[in-house]
ModelCIF file with pLDDT and N, C-alpha, C, O atoms, coordinates in Angstrom:
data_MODEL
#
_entry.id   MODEL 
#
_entity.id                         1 
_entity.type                       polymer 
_entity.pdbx_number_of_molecules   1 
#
_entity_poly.entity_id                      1 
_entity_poly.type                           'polypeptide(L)' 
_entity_poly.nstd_linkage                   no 
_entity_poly.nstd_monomer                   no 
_entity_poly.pdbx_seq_one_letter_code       
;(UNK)(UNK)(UNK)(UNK)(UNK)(UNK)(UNK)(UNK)(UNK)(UNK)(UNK)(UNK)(UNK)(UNK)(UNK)(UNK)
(UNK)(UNK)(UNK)(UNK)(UNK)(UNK)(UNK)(UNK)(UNK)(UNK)(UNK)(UNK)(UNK)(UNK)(UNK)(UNK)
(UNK)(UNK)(UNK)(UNK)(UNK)(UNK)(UNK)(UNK)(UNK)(UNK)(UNK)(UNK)(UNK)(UNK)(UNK)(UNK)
;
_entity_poly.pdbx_seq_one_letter_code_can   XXXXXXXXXXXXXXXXXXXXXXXXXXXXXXXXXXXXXXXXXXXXXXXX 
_entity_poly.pdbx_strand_id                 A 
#
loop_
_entity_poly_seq.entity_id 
_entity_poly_seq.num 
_entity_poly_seq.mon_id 
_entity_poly_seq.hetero 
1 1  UNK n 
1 2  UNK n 
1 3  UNK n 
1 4  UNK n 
1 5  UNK n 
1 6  UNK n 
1 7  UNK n 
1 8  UNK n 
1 9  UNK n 
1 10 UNK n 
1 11 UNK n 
1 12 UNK n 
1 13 UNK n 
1 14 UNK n 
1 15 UNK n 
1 16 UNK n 
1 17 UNK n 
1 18 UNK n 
1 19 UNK n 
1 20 UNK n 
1 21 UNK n 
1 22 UNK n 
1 23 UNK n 
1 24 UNK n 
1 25 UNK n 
1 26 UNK n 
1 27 UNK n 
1 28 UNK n 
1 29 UNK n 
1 30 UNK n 
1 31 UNK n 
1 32 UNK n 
1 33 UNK n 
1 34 UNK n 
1 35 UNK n 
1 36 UNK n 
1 37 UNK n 
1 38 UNK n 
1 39 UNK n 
1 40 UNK n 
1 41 UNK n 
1 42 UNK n 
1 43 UNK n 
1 44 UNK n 
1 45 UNK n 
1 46 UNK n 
1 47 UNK n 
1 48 UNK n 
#
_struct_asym.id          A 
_struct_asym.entity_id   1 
#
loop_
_ma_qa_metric.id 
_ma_qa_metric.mode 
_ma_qa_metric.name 
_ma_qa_metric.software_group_id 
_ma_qa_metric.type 
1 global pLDDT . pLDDT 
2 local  pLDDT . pLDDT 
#
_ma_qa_metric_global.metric_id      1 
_ma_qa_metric_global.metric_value   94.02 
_ma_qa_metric_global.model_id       1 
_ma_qa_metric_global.ordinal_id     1 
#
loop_
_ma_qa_metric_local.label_asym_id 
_ma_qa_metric_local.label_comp_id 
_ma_qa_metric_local.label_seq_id 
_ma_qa_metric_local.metric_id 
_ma_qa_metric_local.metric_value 
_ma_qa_metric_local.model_id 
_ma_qa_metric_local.ordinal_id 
A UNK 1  2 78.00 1 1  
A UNK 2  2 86.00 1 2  
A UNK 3  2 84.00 1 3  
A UNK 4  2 87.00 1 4  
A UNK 5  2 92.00 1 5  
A UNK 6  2 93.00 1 6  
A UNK 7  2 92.00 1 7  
A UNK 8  2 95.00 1 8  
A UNK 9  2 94.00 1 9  
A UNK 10 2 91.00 1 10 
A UNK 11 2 95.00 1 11 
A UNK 12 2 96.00 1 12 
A UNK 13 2 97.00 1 13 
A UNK 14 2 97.00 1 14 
A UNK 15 2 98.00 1 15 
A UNK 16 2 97.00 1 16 
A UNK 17 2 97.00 1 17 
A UNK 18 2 97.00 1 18 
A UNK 19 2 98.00 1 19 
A UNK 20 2 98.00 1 20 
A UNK 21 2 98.00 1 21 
A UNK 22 2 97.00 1 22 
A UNK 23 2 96.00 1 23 
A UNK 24 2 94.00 1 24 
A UNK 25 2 94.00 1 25 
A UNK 26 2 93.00 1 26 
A UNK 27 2 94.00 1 27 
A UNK 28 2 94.00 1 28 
A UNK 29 2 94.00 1 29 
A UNK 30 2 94.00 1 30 
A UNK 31 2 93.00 1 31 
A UNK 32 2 92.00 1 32 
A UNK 33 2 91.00 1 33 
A UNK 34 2 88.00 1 34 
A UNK 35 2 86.00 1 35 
A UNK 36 2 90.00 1 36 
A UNK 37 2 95.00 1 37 
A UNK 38 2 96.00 1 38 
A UNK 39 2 96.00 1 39 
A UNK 40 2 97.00 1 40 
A UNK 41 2 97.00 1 41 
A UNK 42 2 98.00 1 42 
A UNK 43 2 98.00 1 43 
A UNK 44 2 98.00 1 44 
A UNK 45 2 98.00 1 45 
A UNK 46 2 97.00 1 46 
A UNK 47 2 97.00 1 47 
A UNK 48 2 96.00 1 48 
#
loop_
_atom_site.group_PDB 
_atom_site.id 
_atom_site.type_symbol 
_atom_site.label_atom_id 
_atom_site.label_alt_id 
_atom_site.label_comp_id 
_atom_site.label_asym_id 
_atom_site.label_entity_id 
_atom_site.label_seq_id 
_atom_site.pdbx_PDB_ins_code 
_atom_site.Cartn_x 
_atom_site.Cartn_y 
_atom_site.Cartn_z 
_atom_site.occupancy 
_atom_site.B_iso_or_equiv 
_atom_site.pdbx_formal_charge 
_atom_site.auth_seq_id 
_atom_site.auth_comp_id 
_atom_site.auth_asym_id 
_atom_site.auth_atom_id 
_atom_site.pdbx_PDB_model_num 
ATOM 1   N N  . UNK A 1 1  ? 0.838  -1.201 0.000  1.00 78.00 ? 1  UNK A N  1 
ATOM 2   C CA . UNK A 1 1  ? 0.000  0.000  0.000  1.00 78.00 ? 1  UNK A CA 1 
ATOM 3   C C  . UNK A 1 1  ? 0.875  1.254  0.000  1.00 78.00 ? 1  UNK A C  1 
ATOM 4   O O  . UNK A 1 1  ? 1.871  1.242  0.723  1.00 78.00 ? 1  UNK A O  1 
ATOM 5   N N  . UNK A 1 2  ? 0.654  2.133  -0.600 1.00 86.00 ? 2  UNK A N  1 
ATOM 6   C CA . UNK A 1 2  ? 1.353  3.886  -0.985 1.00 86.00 ? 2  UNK A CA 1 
ATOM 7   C C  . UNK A 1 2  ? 2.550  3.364  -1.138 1.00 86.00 ? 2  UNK A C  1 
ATOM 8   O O  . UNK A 1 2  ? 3.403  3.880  -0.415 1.00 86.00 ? 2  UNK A O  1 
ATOM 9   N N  . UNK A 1 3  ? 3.049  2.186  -2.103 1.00 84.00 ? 3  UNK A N  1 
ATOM 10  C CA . UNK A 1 3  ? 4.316  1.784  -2.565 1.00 84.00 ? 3  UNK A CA 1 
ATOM 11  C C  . UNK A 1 3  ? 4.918  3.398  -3.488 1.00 84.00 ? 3  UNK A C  1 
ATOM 12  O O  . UNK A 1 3  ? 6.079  3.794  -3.385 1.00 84.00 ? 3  UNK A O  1 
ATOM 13  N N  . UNK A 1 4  ? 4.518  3.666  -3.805 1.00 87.00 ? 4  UNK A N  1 
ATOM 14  C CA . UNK A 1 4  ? 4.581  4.857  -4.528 1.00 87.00 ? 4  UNK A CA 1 
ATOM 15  C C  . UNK A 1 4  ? 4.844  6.130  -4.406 1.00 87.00 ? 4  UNK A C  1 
ATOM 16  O O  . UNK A 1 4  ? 5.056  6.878  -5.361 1.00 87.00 ? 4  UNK A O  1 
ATOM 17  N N  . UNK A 1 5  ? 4.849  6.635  -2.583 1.00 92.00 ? 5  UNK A N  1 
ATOM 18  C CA . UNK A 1 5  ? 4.498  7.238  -2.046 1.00 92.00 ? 5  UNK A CA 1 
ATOM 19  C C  . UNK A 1 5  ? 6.024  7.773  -1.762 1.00 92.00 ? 5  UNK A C  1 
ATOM 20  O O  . UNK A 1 5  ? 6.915  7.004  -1.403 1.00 92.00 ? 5  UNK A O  1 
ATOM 21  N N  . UNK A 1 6  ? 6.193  8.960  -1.931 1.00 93.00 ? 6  UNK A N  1 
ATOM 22  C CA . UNK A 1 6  ? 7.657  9.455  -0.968 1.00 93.00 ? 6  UNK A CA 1 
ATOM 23  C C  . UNK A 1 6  ? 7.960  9.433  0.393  1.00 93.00 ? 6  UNK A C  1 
ATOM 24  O O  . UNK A 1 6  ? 7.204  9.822  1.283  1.00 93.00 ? 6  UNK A O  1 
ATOM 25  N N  . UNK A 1 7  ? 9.239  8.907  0.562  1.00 92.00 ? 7  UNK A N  1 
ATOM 26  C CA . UNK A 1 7  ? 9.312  8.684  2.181  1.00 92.00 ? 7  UNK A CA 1 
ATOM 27  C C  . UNK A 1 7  ? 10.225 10.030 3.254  1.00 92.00 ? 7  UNK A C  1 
ATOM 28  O O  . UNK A 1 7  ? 11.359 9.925  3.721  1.00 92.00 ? 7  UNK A O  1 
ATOM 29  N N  . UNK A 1 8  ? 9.362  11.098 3.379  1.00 95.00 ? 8  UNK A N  1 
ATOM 30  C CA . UNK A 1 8  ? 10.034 12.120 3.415  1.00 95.00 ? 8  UNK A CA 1 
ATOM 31  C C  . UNK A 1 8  ? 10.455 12.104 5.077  1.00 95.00 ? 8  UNK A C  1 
ATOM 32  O O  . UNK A 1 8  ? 11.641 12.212 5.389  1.00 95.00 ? 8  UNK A O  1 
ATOM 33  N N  . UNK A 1 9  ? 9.465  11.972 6.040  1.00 94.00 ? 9  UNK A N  1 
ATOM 34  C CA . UNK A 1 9  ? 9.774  11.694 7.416  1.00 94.00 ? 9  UNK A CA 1 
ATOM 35  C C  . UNK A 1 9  ? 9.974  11.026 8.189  1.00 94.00 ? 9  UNK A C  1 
ATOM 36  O O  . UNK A 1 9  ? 10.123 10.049 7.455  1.00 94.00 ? 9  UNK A O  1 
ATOM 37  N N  . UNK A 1 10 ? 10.121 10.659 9.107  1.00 91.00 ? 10 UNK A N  1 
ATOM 38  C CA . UNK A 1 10 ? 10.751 9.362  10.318 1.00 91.00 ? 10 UNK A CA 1 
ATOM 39  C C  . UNK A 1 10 ? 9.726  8.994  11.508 1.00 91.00 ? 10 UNK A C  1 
ATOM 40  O O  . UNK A 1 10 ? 9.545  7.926  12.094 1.00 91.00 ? 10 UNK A O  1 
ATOM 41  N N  . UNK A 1 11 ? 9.239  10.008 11.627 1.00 95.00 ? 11 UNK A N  1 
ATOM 42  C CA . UNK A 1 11 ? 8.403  9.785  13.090 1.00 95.00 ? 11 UNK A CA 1 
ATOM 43  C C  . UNK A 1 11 ? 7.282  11.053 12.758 1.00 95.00 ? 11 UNK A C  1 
ATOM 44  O O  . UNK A 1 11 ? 7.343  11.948 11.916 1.00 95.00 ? 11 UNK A O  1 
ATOM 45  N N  . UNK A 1 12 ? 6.335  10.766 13.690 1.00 96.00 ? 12 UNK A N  1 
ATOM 46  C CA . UNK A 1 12 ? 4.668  11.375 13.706 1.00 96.00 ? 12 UNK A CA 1 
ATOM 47  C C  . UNK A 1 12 ? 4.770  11.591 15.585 1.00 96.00 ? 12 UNK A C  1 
ATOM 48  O O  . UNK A 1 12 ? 5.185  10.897 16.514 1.00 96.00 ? 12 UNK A O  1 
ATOM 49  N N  . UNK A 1 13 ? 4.150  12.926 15.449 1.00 97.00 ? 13 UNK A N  1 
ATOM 50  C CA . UNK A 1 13 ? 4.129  13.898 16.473 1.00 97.00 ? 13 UNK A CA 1 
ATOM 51  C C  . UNK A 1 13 ? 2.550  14.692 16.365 1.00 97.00 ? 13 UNK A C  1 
ATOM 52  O O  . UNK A 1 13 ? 1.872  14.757 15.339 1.00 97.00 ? 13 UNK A O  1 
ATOM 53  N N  . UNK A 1 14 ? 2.151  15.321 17.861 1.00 97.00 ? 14 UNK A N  1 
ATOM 54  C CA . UNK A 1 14 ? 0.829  15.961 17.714 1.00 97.00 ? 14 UNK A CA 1 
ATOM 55  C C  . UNK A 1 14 ? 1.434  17.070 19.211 1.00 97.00 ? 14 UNK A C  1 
ATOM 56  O O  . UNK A 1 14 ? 2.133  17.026 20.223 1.00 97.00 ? 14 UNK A O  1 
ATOM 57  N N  . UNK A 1 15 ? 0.586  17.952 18.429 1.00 98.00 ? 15 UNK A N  1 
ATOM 58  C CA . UNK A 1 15 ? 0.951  19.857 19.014 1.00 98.00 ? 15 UNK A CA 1 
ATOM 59  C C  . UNK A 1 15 ? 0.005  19.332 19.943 1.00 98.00 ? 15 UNK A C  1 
ATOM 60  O O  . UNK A 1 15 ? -0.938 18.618 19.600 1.00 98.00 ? 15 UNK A O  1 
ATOM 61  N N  . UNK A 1 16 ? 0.349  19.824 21.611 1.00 97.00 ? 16 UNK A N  1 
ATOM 62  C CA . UNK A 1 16 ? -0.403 19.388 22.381 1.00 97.00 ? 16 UNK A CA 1 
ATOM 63  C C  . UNK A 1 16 ? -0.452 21.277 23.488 1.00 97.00 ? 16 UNK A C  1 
ATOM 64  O O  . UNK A 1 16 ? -0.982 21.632 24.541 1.00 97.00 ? 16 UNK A O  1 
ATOM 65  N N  . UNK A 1 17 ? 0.421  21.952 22.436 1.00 97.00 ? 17 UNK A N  1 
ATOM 66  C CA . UNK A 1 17 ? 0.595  23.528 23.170 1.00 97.00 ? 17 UNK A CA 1 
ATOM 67  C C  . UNK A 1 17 ? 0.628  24.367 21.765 1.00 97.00 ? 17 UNK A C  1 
ATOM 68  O O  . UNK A 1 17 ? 1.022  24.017 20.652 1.00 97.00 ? 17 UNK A O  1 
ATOM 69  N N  . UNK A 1 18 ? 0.014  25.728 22.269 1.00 97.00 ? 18 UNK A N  1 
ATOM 70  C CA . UNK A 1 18 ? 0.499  26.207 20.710 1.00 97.00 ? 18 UNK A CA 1 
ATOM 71  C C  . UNK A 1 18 ? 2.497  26.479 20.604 1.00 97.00 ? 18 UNK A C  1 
ATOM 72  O O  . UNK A 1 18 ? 3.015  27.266 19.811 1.00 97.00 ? 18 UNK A O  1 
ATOM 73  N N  . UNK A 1 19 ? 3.018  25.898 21.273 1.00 98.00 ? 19 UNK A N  1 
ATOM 74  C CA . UNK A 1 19 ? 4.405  25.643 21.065 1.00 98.00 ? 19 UNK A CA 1 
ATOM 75  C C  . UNK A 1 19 ? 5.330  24.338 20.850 1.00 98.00 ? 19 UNK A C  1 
ATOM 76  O O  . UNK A 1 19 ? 6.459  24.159 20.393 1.00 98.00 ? 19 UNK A O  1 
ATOM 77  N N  . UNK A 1 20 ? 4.217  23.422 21.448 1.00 98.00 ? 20 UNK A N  1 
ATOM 78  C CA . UNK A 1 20 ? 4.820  22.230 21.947 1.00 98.00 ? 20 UNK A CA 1 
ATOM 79  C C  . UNK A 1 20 ? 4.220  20.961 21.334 1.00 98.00 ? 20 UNK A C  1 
ATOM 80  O O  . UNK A 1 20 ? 3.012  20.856 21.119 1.00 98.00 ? 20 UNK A O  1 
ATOM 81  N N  . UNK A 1 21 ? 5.429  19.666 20.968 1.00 98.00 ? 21 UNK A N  1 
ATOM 82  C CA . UNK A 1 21 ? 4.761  18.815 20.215 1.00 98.00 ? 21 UNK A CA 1 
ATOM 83  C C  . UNK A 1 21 ? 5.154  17.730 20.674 1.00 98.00 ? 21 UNK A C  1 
ATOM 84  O O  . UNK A 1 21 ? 6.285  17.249 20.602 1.00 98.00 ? 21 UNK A O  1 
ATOM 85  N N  . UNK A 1 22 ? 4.271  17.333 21.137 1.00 97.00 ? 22 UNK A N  1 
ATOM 86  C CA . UNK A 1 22 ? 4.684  15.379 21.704 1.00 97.00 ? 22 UNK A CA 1 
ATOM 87  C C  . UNK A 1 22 ? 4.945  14.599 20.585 1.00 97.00 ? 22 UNK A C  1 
ATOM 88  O O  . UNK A 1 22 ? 4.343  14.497 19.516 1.00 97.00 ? 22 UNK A O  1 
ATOM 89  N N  . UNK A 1 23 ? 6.227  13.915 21.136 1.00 96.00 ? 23 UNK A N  1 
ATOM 90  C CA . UNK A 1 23 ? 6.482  12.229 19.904 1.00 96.00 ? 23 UNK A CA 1 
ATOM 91  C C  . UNK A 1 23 ? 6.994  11.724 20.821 1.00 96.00 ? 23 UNK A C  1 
ATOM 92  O O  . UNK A 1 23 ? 7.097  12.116 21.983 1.00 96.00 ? 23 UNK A O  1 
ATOM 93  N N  . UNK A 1 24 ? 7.498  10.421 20.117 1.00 94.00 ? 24 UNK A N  1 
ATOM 94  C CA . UNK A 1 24 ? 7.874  9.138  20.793 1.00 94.00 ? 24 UNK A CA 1 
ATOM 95  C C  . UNK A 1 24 ? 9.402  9.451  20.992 1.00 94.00 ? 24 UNK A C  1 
ATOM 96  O O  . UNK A 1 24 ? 9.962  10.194 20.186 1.00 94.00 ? 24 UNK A O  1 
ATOM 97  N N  . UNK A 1 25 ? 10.133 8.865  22.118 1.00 94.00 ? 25 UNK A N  1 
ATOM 98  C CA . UNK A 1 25 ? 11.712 9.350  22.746 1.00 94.00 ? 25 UNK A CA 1 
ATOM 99  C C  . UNK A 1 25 ? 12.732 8.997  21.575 1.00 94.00 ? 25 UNK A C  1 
ATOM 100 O O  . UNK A 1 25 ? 13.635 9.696  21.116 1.00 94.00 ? 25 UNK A O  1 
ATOM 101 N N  . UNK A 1 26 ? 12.226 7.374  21.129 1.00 93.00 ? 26 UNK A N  1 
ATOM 102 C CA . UNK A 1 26 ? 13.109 6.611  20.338 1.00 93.00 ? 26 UNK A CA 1 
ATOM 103 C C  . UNK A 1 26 ? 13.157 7.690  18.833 1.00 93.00 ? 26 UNK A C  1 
ATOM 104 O O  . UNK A 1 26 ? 13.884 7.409  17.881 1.00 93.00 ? 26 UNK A O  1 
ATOM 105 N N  . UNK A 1 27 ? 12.336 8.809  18.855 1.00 94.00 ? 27 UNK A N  1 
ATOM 106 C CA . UNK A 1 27 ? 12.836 9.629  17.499 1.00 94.00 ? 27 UNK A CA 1 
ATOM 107 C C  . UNK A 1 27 ? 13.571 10.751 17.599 1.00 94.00 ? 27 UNK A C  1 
ATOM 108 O O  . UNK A 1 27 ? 13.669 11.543 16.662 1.00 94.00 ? 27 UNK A O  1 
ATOM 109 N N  . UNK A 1 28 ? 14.066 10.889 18.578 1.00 94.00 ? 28 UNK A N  1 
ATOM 110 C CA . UNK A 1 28 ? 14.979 12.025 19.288 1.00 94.00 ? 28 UNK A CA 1 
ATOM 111 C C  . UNK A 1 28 ? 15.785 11.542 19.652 1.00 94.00 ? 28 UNK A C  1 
ATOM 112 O O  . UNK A 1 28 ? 15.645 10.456 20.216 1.00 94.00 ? 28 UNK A O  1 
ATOM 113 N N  . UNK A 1 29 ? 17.623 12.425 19.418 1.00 94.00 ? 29 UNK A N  1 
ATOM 114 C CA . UNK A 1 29 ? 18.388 11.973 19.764 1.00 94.00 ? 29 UNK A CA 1 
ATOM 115 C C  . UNK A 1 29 ? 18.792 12.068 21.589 1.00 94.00 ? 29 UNK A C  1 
ATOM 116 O O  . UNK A 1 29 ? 19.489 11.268 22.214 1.00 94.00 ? 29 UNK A O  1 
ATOM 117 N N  . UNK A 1 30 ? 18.083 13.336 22.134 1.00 94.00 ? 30 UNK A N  1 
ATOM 118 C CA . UNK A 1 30 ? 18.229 14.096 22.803 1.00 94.00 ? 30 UNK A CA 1 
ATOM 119 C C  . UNK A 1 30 ? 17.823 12.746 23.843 1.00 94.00 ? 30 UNK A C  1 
ATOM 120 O O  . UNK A 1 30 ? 18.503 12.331 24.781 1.00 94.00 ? 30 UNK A O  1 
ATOM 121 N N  . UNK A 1 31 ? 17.042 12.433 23.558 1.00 93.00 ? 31 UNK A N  1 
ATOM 122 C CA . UNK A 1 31 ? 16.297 10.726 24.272 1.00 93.00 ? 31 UNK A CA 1 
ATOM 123 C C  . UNK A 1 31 ? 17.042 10.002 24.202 1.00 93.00 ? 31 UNK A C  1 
ATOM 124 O O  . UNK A 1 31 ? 17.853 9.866  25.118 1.00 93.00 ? 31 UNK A O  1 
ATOM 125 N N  . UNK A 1 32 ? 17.086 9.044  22.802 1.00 92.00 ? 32 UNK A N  1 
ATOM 126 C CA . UNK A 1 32 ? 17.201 7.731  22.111 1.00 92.00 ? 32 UNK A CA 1 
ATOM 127 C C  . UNK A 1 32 ? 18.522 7.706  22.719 1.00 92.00 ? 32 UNK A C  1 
ATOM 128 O O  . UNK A 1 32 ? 18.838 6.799  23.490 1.00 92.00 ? 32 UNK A O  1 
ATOM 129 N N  . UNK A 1 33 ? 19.510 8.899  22.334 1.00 91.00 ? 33 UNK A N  1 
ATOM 130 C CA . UNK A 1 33 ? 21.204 8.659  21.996 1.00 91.00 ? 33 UNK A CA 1 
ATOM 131 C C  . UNK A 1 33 ? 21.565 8.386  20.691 1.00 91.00 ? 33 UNK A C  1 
ATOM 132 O O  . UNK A 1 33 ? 22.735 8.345  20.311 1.00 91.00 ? 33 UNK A O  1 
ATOM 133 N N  . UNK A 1 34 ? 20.535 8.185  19.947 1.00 88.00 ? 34 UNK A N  1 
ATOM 134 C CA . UNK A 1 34 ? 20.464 7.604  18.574 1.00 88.00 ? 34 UNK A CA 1 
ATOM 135 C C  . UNK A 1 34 ? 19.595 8.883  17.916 1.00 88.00 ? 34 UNK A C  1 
ATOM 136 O O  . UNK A 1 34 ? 19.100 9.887  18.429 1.00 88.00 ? 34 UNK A O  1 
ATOM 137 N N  . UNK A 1 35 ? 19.649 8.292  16.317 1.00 86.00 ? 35 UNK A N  1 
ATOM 138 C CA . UNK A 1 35 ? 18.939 8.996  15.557 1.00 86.00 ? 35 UNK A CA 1 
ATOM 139 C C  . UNK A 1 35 ? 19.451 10.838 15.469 1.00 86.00 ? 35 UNK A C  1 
ATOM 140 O O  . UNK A 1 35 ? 20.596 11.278 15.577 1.00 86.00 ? 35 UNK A O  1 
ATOM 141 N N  . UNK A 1 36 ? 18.232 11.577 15.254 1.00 90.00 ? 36 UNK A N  1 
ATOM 142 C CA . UNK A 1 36 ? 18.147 13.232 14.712 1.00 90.00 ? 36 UNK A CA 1 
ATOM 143 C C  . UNK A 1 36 ? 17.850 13.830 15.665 1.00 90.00 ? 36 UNK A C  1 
ATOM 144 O O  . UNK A 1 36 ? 16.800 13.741 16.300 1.00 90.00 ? 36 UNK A O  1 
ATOM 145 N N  . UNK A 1 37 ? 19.002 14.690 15.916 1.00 95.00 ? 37 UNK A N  1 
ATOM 146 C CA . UNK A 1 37 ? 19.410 15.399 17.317 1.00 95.00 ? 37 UNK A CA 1 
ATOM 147 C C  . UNK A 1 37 ? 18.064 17.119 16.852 1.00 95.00 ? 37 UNK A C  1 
ATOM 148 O O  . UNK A 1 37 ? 18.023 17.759 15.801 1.00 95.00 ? 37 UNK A O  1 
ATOM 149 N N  . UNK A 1 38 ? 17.395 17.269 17.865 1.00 96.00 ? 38 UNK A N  1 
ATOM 150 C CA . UNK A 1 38 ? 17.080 18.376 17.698 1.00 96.00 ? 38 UNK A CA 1 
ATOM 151 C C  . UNK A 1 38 ? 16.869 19.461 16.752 1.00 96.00 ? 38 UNK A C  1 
ATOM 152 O O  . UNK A 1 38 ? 15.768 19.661 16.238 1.00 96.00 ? 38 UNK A O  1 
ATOM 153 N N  . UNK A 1 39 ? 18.152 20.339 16.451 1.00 96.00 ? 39 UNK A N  1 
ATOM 154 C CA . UNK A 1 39 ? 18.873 20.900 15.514 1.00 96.00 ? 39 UNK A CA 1 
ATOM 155 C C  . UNK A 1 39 ? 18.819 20.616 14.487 1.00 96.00 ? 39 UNK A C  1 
ATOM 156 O O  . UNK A 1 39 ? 19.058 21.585 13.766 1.00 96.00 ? 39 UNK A O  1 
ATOM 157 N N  . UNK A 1 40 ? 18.570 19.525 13.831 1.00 97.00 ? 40 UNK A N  1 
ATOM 158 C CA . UNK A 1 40 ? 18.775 18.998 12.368 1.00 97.00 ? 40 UNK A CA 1 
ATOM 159 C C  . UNK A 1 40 ? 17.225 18.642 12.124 1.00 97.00 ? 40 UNK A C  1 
ATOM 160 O O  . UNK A 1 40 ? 17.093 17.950 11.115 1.00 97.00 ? 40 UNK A O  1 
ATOM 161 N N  . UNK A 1 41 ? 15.593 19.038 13.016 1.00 97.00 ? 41 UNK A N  1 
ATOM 162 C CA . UNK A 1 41 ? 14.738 18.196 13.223 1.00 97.00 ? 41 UNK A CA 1 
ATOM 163 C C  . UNK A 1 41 ? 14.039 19.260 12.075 1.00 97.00 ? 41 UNK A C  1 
ATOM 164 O O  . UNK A 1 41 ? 14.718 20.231 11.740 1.00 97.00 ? 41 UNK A O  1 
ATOM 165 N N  . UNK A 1 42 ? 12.763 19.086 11.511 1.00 98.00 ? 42 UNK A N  1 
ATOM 166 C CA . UNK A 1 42 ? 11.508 20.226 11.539 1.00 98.00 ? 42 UNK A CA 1 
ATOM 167 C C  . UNK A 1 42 ? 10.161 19.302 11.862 1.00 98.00 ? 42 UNK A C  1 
ATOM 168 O O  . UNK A 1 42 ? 10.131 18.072 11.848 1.00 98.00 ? 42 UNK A O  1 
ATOM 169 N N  . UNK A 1 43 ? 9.064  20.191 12.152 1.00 98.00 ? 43 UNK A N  1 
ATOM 170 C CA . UNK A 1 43 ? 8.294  19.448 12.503 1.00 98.00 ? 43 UNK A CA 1 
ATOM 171 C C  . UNK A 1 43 ? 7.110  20.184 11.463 1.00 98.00 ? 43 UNK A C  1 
ATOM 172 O O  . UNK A 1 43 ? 6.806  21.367 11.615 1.00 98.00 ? 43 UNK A O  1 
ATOM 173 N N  . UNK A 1 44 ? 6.395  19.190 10.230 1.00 98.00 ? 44 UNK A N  1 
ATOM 174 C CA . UNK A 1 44 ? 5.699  19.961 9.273  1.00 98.00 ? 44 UNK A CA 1 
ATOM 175 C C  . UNK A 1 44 ? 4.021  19.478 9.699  1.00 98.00 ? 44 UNK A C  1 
ATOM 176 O O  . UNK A 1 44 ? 3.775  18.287 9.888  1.00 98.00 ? 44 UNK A O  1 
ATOM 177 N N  . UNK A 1 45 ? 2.917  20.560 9.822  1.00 98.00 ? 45 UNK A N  1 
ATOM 178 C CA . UNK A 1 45 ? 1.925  20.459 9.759  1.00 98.00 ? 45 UNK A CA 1 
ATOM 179 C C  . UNK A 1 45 ? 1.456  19.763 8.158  1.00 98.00 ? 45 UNK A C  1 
ATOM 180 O O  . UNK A 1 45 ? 2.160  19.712 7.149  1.00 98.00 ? 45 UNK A O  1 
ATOM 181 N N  . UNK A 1 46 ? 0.247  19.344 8.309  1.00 97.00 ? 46 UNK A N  1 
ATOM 182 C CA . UNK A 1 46 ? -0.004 18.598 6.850  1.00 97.00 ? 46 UNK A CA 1 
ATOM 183 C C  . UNK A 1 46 ? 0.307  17.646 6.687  1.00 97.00 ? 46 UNK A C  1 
ATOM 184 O O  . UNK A 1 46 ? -0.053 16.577 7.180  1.00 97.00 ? 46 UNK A O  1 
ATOM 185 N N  . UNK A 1 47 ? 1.483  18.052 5.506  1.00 97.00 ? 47 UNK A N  1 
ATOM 186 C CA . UNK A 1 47 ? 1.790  16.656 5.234  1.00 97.00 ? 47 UNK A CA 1 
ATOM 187 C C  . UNK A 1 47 ? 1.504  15.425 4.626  1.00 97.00 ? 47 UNK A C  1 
ATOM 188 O O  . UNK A 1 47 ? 2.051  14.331 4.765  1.00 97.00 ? 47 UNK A O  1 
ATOM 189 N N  . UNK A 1 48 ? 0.091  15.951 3.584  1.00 96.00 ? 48 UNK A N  1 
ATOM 190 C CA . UNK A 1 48 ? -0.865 15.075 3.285  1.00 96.00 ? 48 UNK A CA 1 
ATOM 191 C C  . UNK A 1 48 ? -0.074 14.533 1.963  1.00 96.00 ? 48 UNK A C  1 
ATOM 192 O O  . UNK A 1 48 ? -0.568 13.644 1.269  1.00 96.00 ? 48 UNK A O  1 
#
C-alpha cells in the first residue's frame, strides 16, 4: 500500500501547546542517543 508514495519523514508527532509537540523518545536523539538530534529536526503540519 502507498508503494509509490515518498518517504520524506521518520516519526509522527501531535501539538499538544500552541508551542509544543509530543512524539515518541526513540525519534529524538536528545532521548534515544540515537537517531536526529534536535537541531537537524523540523516538525511539518499537513503533510498530506
Amino acid at each position: 500500500p502507498y508503494q509509490d508514495q515518498a518517504l520524506l519523514g521518520w516519526c509522527s508527532g501531535a501539538l499538544i501547546g500552541d508551542q509544543y509537540v509530543a512524539t515518541a523518545g526513540h525519534c529524538i536523539r536528545e532521548i534515544a542517543g540515537s537517531g536526529s538530534p534536535c537541531r537537524d529536526t523540523v516538525f511539518i503540519f499537513g503533510a498530506t
